[in-house]
C-alpha atoms as a PDB file:
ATOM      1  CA  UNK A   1      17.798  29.314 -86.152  1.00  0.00           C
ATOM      2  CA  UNK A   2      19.488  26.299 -85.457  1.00  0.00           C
ATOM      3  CA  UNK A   3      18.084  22.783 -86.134  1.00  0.00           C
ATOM      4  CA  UNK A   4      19.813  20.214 -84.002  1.00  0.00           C
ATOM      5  CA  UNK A   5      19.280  16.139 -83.515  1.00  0.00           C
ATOM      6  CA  UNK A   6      20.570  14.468 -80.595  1.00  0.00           C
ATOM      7  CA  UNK A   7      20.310  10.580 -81.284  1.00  0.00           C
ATOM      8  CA  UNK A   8      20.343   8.321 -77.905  1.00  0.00           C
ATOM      9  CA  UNK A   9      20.886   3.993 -77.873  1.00  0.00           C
ATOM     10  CA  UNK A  10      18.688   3.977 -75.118  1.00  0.00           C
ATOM     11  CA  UNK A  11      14.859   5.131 -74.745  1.00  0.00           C
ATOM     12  CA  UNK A  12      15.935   5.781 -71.038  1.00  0.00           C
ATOM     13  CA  UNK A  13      18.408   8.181 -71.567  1.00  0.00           C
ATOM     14  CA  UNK A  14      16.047   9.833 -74.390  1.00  0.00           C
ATOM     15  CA  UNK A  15      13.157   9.970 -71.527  1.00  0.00           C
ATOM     16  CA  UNK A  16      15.464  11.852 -69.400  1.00  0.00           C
ATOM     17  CA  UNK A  17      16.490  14.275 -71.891  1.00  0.00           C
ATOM     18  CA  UNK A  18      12.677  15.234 -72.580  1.00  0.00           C
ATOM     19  CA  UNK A  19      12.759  15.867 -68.707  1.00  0.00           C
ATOM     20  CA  UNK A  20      16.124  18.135 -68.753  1.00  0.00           C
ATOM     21  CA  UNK A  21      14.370  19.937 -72.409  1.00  0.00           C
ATOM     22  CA  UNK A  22      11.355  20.931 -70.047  1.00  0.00           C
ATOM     23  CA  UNK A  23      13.414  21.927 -67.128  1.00  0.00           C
ATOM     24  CA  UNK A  24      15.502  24.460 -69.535  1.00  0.00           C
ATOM     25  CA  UNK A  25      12.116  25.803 -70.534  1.00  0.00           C
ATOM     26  CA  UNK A  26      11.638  24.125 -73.627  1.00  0.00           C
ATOM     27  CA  UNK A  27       7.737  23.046 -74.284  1.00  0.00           C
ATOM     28  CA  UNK A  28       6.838  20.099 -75.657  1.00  0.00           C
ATOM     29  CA  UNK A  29       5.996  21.554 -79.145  1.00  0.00           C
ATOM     30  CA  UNK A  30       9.148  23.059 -79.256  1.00  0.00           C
ATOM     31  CA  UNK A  31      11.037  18.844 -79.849  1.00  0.00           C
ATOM     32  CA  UNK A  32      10.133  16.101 -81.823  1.00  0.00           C
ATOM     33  CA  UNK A  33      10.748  12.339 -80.830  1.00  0.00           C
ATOM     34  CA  UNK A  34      12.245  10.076 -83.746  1.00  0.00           C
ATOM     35  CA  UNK A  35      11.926   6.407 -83.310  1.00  0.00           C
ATOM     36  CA  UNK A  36      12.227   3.055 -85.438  1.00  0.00           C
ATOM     37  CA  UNK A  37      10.141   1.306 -83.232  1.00  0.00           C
ATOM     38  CA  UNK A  38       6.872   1.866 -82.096  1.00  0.00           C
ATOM     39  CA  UNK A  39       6.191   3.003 -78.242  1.00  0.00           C
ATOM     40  CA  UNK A  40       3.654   4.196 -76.719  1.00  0.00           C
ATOM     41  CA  UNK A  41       2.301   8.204 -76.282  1.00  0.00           C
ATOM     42  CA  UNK A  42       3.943   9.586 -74.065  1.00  0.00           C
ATOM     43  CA  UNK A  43       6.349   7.573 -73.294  1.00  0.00           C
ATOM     44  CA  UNK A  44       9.303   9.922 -73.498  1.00  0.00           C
ATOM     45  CA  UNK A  45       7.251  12.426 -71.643  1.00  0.00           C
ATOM     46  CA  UNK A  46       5.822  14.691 -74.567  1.00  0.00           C
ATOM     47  CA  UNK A  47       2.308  15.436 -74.390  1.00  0.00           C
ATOM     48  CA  UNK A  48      -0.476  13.277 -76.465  1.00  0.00           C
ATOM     49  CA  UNK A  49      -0.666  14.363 -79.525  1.00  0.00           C
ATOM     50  CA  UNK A  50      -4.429  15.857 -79.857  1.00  0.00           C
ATOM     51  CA  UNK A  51      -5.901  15.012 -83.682  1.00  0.00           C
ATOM     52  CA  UNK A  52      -9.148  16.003 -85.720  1.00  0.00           C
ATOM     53  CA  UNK A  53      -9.162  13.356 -88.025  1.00  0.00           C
ATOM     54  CA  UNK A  54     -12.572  11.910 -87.079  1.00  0.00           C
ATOM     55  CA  UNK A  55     -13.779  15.462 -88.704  1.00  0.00           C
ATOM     56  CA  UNK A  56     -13.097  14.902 -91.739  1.00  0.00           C
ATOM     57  CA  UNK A  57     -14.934  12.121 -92.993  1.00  0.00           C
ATOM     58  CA  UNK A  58     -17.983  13.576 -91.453  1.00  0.00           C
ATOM     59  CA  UNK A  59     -17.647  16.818 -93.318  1.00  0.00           C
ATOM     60  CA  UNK A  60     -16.426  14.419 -96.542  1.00  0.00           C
ATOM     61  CA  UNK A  61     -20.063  12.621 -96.341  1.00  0.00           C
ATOM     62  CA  UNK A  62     -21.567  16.058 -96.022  1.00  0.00           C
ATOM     63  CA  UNK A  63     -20.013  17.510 -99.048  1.00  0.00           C
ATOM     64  CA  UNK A  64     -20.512  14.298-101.137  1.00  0.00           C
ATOM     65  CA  UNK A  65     -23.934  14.267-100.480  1.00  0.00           C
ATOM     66  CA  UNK A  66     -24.550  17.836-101.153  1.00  0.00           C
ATOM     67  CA  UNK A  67     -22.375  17.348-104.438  1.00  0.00           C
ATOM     68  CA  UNK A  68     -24.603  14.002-105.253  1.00  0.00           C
ATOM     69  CA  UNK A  69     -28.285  15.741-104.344  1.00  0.00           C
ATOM     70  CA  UNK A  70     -27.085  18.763-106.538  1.00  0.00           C
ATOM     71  CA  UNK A  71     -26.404  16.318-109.182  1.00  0.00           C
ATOM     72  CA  UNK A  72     -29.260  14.570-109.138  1.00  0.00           C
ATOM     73  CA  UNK A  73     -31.766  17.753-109.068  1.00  0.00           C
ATOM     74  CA  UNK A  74     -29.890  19.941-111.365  1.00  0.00           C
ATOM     75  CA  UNK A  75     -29.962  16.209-113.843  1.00  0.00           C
ATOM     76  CA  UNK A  76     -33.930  15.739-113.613  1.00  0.00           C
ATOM     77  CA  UNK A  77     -34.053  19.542-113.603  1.00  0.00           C
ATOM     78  CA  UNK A  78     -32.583  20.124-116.805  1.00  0.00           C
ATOM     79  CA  UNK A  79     -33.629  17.107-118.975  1.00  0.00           C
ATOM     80  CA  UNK A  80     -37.299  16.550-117.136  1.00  0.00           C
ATOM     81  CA  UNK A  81     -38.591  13.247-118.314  1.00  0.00           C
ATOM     82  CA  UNK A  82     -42.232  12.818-117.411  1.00  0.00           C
ATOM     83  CA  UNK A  83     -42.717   8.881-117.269  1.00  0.00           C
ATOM     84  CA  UNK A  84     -46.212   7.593-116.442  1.00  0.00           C
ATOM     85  CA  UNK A  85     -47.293  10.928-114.468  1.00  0.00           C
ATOM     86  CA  UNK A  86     -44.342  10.205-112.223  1.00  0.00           C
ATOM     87  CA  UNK A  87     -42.802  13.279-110.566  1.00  0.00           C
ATOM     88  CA  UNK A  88     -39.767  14.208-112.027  1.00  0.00           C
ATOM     89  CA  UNK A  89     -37.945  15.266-108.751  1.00  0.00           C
ATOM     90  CA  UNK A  90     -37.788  11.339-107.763  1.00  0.00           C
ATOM     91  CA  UNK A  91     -36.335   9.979-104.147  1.00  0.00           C
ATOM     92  CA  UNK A  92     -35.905   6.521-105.327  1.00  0.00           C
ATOM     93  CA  UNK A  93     -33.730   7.351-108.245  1.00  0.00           C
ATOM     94  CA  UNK A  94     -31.655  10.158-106.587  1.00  0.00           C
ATOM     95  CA  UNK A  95     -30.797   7.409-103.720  1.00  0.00           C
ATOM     96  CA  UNK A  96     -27.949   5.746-105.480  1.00  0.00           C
ATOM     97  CA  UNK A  97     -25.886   8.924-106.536  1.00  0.00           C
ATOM     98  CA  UNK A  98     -26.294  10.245-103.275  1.00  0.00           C
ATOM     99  CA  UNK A  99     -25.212   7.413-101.300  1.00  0.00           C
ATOM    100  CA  UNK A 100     -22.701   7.057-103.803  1.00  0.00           C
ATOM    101  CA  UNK A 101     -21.453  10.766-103.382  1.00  0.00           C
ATOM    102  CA  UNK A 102     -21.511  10.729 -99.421  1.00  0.00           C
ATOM    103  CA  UNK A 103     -18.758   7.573 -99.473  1.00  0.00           C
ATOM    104  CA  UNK A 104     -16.561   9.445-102.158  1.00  0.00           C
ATOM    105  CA  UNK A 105     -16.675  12.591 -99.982  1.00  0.00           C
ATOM    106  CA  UNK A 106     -16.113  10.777 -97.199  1.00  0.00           C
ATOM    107  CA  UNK A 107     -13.129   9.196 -98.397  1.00  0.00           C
ATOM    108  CA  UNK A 108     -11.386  11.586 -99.986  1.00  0.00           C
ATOM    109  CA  UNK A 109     -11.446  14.152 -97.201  1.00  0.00           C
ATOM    110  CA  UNK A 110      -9.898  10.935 -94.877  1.00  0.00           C
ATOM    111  CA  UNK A 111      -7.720  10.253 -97.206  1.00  0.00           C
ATOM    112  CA  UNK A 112      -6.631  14.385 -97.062  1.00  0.00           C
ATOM    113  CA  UNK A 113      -7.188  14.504 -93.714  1.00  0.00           C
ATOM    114  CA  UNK A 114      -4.753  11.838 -92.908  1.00  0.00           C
ATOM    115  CA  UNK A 115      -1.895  13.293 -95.069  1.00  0.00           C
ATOM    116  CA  UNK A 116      -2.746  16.990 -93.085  1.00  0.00           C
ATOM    117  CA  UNK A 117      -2.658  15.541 -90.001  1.00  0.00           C
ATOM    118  CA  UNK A 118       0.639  13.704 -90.230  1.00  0.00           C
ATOM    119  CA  UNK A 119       2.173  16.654 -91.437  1.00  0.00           C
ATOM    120  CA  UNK A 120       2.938  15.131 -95.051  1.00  0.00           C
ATOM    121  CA  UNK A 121       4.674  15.753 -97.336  1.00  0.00           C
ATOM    122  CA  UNK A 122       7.245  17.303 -95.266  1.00  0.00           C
ATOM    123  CA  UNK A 123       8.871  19.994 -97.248  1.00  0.00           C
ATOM    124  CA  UNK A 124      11.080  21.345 -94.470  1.00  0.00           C
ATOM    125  CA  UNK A 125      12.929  18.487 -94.192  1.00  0.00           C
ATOM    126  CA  UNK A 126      14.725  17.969 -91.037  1.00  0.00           C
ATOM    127  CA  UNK A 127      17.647  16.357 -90.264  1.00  0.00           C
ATOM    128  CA  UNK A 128      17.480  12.570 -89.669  1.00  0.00           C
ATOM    129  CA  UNK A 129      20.165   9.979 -88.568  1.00  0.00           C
ATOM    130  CA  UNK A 130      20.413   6.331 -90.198  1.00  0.00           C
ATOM    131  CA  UNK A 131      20.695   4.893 -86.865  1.00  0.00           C
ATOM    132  CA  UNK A 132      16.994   5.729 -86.093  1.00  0.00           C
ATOM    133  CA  UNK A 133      15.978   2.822 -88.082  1.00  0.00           C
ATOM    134  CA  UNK A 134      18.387   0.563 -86.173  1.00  0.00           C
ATOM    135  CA  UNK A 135      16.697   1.109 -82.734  1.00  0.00           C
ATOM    136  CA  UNK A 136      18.448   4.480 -81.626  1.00  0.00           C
ATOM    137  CA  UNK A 137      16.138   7.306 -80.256  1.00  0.00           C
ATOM    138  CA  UNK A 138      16.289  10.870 -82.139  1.00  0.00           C
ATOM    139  CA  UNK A 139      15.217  14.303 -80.393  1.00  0.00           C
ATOM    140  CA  UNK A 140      14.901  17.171 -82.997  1.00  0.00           C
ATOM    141  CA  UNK A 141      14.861  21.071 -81.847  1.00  0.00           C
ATOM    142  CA  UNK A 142      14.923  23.732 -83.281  1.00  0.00           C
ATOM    143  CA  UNK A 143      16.887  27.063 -81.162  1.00  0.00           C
ATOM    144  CA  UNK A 144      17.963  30.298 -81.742  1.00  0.00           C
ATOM    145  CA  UNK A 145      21.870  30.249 -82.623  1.00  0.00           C
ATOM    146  CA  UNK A 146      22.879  31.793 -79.057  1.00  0.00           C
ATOM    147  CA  UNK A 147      21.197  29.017 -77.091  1.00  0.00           C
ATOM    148  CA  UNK A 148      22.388  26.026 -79.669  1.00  0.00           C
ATOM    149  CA  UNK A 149      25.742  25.892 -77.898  1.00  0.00           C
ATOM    150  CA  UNK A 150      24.154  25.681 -74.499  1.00  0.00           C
ATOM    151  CA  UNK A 151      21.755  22.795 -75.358  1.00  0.00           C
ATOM    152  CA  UNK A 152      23.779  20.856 -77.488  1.00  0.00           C
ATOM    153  CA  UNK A 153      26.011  20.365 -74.023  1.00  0.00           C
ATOM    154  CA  UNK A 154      22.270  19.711 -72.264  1.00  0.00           C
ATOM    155  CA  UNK A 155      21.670  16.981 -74.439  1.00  0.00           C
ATOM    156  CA  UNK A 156      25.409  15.483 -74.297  1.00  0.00           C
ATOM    157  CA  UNK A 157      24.982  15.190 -70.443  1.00  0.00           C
ATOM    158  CA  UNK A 158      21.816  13.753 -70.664  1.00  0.00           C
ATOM    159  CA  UNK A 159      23.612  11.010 -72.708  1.00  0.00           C
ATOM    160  CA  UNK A 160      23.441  11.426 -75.982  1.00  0.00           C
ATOM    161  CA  UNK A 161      25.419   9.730 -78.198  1.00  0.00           C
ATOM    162  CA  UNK A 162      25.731  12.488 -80.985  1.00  0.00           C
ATOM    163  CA  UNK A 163      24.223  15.783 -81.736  1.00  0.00           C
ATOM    164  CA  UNK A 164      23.967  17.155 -85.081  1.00  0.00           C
ATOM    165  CA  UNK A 165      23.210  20.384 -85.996  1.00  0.00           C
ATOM    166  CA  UNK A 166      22.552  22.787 -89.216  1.00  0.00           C
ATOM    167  CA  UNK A 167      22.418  26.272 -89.388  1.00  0.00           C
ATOM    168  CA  UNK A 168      19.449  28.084 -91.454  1.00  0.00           C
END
């Protein structure tokens, strides 16, 4: 496989190179768009990214809570302190760790679930270009060696300024 970067000075020319990438049969999962700035989805024509991160928190509270009722019973279970003909199994005092257990799950598994879905840490690594940072546009793909030639002079018509590439 070959990884290649095609880095454009204008968003225009970048657009139209996402066009030419789907002509040539390439889907959008198949390219990655690299910018310094911040545009909006879709605005090179790839397809909205779709995320789950509102999951996560909700099954974060779940587990807390479930973590923080266990506590609480298998606590008063274990060491039962009979107070005043109280039961020992009480709501008002398993309240607080509970609570506190649902907001720890709940951040945590954001917290995860925001490193999953952004794909970090990236252990790949991919090839990058300084310029990027200065306001250029990047397009990553990643071909099989027989087509690399073929799209690297796709790209280059569309008007990019450089492609790199790396053979794995």
């Amino acid at each position: 496989m070959t990884k290649m970067l095609a880095v454009f000075k204008e968003e225009e020319k970048a657009a139209k190179a996402t066009e030419e990438l789907e002509k040539a049969g390439h889907t959008n999962e198949n390219f990655d768009i690299l910018t310094g700035s911040p545009y909006p989805e879709g605005a090179f024509g790839e397809a909205e990214p779709k995320h789950h991160l509102y999951v996560y928190p909700l099954v974060g509270a779940f587990v807390g809570f479930s973590m923080g009722l266990l506590l609480t019973i298998a606590t008063q279970s274990a060491w039962p302190l009979v107070v005043g003909g109280k039961p020992i199994l009480s709501i008002p005092a398993m309240m607080i760790p509970m609570y506190e257990g649902t907001m720890l799950g709940a951040i945590l598994f954001t917290i995860a679930g925001i490193l999953f879905e952004s794909r970090l840490p990236n252990l790949k690594g991919g090839l990058y270009d300084p310029r990027i940072t200065e306001g250029y546009v990047g397009i990553t793909i990643e071909v099989a060696k027989k087509d690399a030639g073929e799209l690297q002079k796709l790209l280059e018509k569309a008007g990019a300024e450089e492609v790199l590439r790396r053979e794995s």
